[in-house]
C-alpha atoms as a PDB file:
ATOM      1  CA  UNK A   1       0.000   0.000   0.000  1.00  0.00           C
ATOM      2  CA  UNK A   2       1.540   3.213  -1.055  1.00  0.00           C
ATOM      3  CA  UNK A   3       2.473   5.705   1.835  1.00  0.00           C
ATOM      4  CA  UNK A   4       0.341   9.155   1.506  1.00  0.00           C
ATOM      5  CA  UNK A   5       3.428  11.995   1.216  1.00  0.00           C
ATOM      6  CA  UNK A   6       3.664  14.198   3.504  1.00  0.00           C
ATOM      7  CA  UNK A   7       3.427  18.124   3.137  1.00  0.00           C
ATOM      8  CA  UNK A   8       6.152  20.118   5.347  1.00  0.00           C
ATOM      9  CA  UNK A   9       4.452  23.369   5.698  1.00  0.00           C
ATOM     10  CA  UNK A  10       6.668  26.237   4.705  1.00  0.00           C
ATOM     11  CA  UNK A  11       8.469  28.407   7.293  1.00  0.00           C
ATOM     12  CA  UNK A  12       6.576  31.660   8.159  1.00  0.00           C
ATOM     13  CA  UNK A  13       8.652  34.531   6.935  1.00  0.00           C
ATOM     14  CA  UNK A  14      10.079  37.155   9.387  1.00  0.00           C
ATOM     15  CA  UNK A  15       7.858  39.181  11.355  1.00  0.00           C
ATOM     16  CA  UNK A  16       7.761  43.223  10.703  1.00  0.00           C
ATOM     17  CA  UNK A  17       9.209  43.250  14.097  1.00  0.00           C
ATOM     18  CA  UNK A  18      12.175  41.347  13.007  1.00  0.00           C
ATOM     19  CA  UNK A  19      12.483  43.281   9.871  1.00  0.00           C
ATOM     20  CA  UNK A  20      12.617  47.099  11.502  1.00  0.00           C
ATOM     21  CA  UNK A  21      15.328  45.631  13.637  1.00  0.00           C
ATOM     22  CA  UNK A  22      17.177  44.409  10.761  1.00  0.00           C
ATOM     23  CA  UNK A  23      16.781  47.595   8.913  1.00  0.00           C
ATOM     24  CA  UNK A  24      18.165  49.447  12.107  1.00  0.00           C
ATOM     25  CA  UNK A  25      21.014  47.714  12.136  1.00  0.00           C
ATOM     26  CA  UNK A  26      22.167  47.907   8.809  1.00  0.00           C
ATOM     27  CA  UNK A  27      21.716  51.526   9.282  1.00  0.00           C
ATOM     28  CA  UNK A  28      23.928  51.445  12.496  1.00  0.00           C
ATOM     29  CA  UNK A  29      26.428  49.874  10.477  1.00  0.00           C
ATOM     30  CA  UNK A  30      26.543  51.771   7.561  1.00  0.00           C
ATOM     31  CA  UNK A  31      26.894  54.802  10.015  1.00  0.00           C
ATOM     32  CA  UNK A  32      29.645  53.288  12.201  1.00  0.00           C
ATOM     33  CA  UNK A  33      31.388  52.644   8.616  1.00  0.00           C
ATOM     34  CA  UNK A  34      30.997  56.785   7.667  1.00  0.00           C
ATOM     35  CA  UNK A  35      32.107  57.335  10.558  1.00  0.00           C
ATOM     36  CA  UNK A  36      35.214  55.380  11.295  1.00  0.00           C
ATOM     37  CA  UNK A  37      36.045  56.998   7.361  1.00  0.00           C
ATOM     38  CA  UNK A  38      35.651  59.795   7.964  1.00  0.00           C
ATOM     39  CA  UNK A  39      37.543  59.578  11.779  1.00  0.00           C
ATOM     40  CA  UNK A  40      40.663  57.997   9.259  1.00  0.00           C
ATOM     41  CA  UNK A  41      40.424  60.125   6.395  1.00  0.00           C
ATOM     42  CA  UNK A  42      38.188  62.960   6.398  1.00  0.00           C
ATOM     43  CA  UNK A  43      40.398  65.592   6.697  1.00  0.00           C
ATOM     44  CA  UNK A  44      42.070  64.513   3.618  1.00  0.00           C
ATOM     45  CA  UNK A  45      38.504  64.621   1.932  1.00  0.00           C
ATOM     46  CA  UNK A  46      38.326  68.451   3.230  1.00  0.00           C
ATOM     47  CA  UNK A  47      41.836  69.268   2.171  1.00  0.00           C
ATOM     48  CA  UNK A  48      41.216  67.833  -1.048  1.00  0.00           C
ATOM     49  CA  UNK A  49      37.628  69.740  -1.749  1.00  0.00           C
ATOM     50  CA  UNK A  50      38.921  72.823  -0.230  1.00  0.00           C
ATOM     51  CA  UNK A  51      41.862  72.584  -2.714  1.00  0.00           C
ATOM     52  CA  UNK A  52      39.548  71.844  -5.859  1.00  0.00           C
ATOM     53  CA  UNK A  53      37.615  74.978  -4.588  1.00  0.00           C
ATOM     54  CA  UNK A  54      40.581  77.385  -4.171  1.00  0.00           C
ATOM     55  CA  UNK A  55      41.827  76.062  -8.135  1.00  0.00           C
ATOM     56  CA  UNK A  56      38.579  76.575  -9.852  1.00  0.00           C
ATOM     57  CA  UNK A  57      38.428  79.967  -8.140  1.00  0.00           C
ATOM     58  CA  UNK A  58      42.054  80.840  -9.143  1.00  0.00           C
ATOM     59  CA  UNK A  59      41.290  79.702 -12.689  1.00  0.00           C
ATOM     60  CA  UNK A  60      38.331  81.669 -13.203  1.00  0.00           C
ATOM     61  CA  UNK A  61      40.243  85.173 -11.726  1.00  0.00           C
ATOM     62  CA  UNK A  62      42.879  84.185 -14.297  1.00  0.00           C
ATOM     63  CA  UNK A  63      41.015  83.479 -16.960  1.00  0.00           C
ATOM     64  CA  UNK A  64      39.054  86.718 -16.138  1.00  0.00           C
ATOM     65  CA  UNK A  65      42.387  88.883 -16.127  1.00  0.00           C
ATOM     66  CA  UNK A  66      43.828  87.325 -19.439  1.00  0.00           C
ATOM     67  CA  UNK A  67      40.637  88.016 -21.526  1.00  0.00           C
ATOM     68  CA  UNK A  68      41.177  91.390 -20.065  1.00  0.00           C
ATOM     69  CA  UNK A  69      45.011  91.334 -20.918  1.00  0.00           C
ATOM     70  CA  UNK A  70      44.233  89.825 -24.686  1.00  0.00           C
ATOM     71  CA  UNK A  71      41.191  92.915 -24.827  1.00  0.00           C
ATOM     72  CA  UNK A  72      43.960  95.296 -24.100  1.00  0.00           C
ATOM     73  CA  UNK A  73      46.662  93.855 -26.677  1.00  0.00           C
ATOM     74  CA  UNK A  74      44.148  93.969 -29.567  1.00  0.00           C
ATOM     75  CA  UNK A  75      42.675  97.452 -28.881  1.00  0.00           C
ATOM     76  CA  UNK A  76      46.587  98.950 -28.874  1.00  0.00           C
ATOM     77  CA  UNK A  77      47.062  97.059 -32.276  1.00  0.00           C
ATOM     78  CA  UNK A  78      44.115  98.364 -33.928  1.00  0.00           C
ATOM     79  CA  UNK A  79      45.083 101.669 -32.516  1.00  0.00           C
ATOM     80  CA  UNK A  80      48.508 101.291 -34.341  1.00  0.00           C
ATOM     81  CA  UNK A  81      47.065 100.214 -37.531  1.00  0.00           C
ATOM     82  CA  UNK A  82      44.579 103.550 -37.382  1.00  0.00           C
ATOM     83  CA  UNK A  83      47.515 105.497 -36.822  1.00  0.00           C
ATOM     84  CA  UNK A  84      49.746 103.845 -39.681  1.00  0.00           C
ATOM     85  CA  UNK A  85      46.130 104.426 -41.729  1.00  0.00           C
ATOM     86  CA  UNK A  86      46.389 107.956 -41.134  1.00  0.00           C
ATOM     87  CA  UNK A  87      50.236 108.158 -42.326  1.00  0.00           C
ATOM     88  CA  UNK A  88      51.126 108.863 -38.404  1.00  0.00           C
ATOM     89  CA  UNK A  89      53.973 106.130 -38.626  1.00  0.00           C
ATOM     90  CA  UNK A  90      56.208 107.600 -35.978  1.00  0.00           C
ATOM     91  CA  UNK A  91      52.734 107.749 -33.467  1.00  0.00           C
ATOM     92  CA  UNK A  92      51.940 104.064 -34.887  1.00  0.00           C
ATOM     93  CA  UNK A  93      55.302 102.911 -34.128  1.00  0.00           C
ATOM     94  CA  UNK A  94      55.108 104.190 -30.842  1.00  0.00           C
ATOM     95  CA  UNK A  95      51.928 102.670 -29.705  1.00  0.00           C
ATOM     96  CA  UNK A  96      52.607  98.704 -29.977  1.00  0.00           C
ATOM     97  CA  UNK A  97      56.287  99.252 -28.146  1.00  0.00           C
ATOM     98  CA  UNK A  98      54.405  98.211 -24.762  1.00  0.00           C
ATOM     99  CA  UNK A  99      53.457  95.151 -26.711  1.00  0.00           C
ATOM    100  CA  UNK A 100      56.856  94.175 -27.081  1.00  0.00           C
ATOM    101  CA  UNK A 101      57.738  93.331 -23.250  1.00  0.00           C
ATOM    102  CA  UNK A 102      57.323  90.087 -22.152  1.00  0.00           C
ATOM    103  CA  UNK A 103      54.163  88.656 -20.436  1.00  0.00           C
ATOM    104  CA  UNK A 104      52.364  89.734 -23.590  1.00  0.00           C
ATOM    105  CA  UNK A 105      50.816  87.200 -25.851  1.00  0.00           C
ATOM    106  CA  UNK A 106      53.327  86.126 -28.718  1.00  0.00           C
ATOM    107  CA  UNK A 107      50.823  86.910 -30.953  1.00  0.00           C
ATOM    108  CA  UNK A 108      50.900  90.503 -29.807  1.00  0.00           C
ATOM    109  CA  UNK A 109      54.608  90.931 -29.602  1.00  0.00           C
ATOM    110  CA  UNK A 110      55.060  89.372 -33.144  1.00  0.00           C
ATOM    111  CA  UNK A 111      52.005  91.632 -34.789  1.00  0.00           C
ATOM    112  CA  UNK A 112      53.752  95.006 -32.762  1.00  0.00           C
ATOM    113  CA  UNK A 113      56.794  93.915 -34.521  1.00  0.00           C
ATOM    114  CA  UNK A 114      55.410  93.681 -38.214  1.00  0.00           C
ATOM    115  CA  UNK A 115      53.981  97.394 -37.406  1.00  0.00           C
ATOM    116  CA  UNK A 116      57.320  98.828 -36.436  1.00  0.00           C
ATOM    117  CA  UNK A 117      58.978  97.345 -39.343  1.00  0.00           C
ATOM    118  CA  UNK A 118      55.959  98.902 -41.917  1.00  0.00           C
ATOM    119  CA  UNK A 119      56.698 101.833 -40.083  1.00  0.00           C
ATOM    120  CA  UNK A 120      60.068 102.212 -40.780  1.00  0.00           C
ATOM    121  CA  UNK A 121      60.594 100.852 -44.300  1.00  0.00           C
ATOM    122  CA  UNK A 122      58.071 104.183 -44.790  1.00  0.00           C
ATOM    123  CA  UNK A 123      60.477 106.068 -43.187  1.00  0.00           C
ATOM    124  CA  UNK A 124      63.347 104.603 -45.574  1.00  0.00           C
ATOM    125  CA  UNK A 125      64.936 102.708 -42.202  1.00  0.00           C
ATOM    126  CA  UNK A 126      65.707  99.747 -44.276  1.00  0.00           C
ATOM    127  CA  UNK A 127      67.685  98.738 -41.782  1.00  0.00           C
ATOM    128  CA  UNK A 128      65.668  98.552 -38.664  1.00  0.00           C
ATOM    129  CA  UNK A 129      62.946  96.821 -40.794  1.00  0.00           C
ATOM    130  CA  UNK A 130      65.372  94.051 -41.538  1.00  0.00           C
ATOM    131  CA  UNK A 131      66.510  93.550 -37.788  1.00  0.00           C
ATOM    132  CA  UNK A 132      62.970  93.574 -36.767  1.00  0.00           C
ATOM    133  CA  UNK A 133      61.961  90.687 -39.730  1.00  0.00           C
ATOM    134  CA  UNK A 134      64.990  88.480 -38.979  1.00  0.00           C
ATOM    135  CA  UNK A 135      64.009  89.018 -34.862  1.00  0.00           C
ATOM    136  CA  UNK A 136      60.974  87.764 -36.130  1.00  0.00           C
ATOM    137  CA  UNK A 137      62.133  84.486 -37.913  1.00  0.00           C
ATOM    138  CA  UNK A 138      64.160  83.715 -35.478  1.00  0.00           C
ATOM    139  CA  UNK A 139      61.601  83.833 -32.571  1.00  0.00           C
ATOM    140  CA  UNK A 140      60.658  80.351 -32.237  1.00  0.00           C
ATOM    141  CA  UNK A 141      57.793  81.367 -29.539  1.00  0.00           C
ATOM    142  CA  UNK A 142      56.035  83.287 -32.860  1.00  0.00           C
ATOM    143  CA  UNK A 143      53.479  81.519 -34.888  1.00  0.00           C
ATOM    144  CA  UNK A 144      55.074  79.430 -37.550  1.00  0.00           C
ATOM    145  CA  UNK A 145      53.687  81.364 -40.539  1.00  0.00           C
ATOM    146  CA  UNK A 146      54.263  85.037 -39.111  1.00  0.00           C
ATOM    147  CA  UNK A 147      57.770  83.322 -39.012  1.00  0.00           C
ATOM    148  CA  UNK A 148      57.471  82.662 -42.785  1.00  0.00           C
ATOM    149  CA  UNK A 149      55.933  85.598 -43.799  1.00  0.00           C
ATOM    150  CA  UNK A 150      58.932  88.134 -41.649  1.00  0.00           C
ATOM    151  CA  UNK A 151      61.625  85.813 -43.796  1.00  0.00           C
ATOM    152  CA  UNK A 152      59.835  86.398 -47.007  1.00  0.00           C
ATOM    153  CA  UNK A 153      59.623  90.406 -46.041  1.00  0.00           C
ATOM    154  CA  UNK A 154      63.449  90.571 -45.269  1.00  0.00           C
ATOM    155  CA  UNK A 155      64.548  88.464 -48.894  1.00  0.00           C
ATOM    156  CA  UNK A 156      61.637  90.920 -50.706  1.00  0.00           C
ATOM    157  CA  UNK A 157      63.413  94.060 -48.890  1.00  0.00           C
ATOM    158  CA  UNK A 158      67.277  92.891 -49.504  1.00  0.00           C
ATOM    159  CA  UNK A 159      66.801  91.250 -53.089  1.00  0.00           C
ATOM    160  CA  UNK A 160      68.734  93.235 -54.722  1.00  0.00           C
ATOM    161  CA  UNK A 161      71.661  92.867 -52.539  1.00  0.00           C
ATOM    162  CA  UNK A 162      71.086  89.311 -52.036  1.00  0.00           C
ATOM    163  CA  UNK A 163      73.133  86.916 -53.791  1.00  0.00           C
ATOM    164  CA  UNK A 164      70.293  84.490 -56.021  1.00  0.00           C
ATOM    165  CA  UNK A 165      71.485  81.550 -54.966  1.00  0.00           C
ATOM    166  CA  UNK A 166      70.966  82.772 -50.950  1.00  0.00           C
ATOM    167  CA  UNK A 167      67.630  84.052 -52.089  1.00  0.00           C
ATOM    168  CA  UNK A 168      67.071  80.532 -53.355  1.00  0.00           C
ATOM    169  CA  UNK A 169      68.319  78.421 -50.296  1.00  0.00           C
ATOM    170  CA  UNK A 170      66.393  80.793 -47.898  1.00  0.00           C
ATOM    171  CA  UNK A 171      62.943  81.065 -49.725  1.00  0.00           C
ATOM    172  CA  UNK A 172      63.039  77.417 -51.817  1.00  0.00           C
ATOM    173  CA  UNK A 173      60.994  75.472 -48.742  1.00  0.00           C
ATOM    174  CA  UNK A 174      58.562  77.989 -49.017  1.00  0.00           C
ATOM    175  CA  UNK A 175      57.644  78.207 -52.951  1.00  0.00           C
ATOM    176  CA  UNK A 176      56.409  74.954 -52.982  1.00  0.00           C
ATOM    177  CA  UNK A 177      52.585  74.601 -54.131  1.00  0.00           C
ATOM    178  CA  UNK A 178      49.993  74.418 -51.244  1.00  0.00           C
ATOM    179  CA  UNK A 179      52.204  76.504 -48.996  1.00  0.00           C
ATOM    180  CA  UNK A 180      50.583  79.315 -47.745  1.00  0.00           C
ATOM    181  CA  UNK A 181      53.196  81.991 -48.922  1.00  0.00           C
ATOM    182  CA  UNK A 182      53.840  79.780 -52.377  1.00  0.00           C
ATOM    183  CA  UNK A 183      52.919  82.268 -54.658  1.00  0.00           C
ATOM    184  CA  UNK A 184      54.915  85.162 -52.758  1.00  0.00           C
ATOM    185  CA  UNK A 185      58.540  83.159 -52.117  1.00  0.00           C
ATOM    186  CA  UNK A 186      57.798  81.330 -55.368  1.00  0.00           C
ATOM    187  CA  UNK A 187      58.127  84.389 -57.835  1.00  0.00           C
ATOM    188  CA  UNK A 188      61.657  85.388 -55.431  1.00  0.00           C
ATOM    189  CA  UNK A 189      62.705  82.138 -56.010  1.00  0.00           C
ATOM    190  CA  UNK A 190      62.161  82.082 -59.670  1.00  0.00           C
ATOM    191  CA  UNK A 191      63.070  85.187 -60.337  1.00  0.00           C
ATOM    192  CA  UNK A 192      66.380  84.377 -58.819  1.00  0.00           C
ATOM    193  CA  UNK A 193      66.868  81.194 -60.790  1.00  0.00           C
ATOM    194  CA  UNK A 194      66.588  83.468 -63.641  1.00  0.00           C
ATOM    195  CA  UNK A 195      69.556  85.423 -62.511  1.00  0.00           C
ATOM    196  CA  UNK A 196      71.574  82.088 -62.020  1.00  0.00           C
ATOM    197  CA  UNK A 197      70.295  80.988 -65.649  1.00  0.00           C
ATOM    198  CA  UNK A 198      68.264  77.727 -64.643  1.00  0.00           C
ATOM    199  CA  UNK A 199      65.484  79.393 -67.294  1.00  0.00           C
ATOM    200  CA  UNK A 200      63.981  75.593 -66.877  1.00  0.00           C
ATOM    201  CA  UNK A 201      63.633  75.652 -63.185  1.00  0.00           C
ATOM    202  CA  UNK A 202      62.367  79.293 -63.477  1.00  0.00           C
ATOM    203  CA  UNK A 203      59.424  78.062 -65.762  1.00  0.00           C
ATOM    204  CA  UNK A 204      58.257  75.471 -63.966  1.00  0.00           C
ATOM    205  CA  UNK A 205      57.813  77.730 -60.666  1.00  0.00           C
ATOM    206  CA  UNK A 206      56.258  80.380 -62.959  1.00  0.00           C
ATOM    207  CA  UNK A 207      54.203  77.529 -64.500  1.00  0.00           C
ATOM    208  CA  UNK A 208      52.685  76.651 -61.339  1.00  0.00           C
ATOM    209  CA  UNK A 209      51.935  79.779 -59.867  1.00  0.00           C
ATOM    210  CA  UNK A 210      49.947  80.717 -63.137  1.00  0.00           C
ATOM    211  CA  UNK A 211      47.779  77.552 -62.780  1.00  0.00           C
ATOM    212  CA  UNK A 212      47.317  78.049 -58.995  1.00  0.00           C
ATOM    213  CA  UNK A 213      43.580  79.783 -58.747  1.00  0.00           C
ATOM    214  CA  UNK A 214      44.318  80.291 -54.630  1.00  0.00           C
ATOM    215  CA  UNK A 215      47.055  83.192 -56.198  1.00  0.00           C
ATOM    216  CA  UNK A 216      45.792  86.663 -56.647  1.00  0.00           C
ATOM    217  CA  UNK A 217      44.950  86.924 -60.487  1.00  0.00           C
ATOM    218  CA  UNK A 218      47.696  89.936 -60.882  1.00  0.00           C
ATOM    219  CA  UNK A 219      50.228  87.538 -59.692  1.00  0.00           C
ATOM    220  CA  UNK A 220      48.879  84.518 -61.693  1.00  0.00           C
ATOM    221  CA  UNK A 221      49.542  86.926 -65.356  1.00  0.00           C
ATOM    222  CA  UNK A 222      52.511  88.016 -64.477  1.00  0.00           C
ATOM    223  CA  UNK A 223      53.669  84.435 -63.806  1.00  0.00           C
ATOM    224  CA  UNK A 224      52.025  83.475 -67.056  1.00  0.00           C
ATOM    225  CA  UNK A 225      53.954  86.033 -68.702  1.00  0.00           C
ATOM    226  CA  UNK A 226      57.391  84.759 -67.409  1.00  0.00           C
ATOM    227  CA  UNK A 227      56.749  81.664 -67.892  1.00  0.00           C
ATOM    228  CA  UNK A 228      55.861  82.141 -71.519  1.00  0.00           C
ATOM    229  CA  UNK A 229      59.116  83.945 -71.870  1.00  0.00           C
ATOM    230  CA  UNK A 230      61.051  80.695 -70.179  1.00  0.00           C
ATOM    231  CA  UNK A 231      59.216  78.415 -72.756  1.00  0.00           C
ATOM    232  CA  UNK A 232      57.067  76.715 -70.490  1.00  0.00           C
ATOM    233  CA  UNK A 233      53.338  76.624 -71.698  1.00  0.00           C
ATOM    234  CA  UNK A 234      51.229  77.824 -68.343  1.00  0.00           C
ATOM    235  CA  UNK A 235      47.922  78.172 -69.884  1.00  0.00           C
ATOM    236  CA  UNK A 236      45.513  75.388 -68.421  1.00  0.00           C
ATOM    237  CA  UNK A 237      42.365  76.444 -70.585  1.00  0.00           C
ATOM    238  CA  UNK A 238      42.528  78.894 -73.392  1.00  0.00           C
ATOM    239  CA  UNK A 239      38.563  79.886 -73.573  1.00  0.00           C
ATOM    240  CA  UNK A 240      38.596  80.938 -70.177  1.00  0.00           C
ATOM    241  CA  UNK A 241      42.036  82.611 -69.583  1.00  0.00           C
ATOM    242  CA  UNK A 242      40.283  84.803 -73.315  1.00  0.00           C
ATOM    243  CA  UNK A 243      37.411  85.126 -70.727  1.00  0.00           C
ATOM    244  CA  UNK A 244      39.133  86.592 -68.200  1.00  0.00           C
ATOM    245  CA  UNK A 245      40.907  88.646 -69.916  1.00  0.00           C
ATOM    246  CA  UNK A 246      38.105  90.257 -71.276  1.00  0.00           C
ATOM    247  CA  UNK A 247      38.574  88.616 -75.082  1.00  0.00           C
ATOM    248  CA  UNK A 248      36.332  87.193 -77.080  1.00  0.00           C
ATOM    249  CA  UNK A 249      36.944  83.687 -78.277  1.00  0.00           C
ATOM    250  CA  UNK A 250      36.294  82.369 -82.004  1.00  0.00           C
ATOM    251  CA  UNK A 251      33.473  80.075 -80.562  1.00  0.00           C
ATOM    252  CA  UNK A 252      31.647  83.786 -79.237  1.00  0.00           C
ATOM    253  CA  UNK A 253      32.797  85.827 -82.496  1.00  0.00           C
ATOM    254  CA  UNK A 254      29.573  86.374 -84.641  1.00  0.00           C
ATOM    255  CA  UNK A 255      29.419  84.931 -87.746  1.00  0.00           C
ATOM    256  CA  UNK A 256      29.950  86.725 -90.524  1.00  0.00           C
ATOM    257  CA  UNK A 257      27.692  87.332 -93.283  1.00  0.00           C
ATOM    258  CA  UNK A 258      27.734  85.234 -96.707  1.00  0.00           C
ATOM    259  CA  UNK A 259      28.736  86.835 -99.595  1.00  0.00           C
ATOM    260  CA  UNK A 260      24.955  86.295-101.047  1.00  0.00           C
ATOM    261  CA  UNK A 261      23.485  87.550 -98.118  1.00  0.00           C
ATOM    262  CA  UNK A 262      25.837  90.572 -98.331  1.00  0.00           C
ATOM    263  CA  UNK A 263      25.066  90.722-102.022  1.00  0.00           C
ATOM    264  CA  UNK A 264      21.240  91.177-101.746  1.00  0.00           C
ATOM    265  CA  UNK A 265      21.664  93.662 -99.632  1.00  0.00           C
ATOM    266  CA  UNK A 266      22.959  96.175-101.387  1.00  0.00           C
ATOM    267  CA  UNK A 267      20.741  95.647-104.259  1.00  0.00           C
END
């Protein structure tokens, strides 16, 4: 005869009695943990917010008193370039020398020393605009292509007592296409292989200033020019360089009339 199983009733769970007094002591622990943490480290958790405090503060003064500094820079500049404007170069001059001590941005210095040396290449002070483009060039704290631009300035200014194969070795890493000065150091540098009589390596630079749409379109027909003279064929697209210029192509002549047409005419 089979044995009738028997059922094991199920445990009754914990009272709500039992339960508040095991939520209070979790509690207790979880405070005697925050504290004993805070007895072992929290003054290192204070030192460490009051420090984050104090640096955000001290950040935000001196970003506060550089955007002020960088407000200053830029109005003396543009009060410079009003002066030079108004053919006050001495009083233009003048104004960006603060700019030139340090704690000023290099931006700033570099800019105030571009403006002195305008100044006095109007003034005929060769001279003191060369030192002032070579201080430039040799600043390694200015921005690269102010750096380019002051070396390009001082071979422009001294060409013609440069010898061309200086002008060449100083300016060639420049006239390279997709440089930003290319078209500028490239028509030194050509025009100085002319003077050394590579005509061929003259052409080519000419050449590839005249296809180069980025260039300013007086510089582009000049280079056309010279490089028609070295023999090198610079023009990309006849119909449109006759466009340009203003000339009508055979395509946009009107055609002439026949000789019957012409005939009846005059009858």
């Amino acid at each position: 005869m089979a044995r009738t199983p028997t059922i094991t009733p199920a445990s009754p769970g914990p009272s709500h009695e039992d339960e508040v007094l095991i939520r209070e002591i979790d509690e207790a622990v979880r405070e005697d943990a925050l504290y004993q943490f805070m007895r072992d480290h929290g003054l290192k958790v204070l030192g460490a917010i009051i420090l984050g405090v104090a640096a955000l503060g001290g950040y935000l003064v001196w970003d506060h008193f550089a955007e002020q500094k960088l407000e200053k820079q830029s109005e003396t500049l543009i009060a410079a370039l009003d002066a030079a404007g108004a053919q006050d170069l001495t009083g233009a001059s003048d104004k960006v020398g603060p700019l030139l001590a340090d704690g000023n941005s290099d931006g700033a210095r570099t800019a105030a020393r571009f403006v002195q040396a305008a100044a006095a290449i109007e003034q005929g002070d060769n001279a003191k605009a060369t030192g002032l483009y070579r201080e430039i060039a040799k600043d390694d704290s200015a921005p690269p292509a102010l750096r380019d631009l002051a070396k390009i300035r001082d071979v422009s200014l001294n060409y013609d007592t440069m010898k061309p194969a200086d002008v060449i070795a100083q300016l060639s890493p420049l006239a390279v296409p997709g440089n930003p000065w290319f078209g500028s150091a490239g028509e030194l540098v050509a025009m100085a292989q002319v003077e050394n009589g590579n005509r061929g390596a003259a052409g080519k630079i000419f050449a590839n200033i005249a296809k180069d749409e980025s260039q300013p379109e007086t510089l582009r027909s000049r280079a056309r020019q010279m490089a028609g003279l070295m023999g090198v064929d610079a023009i990309v697209d006849v119909k449109k360089l006759l466009k340009d210029e203003g000339v009508a192509s055979q395509d946009d002549a009107p055609a002439a009339p026949d000789a019957a047409g012409s005939a009846a005419g005059t009858e």
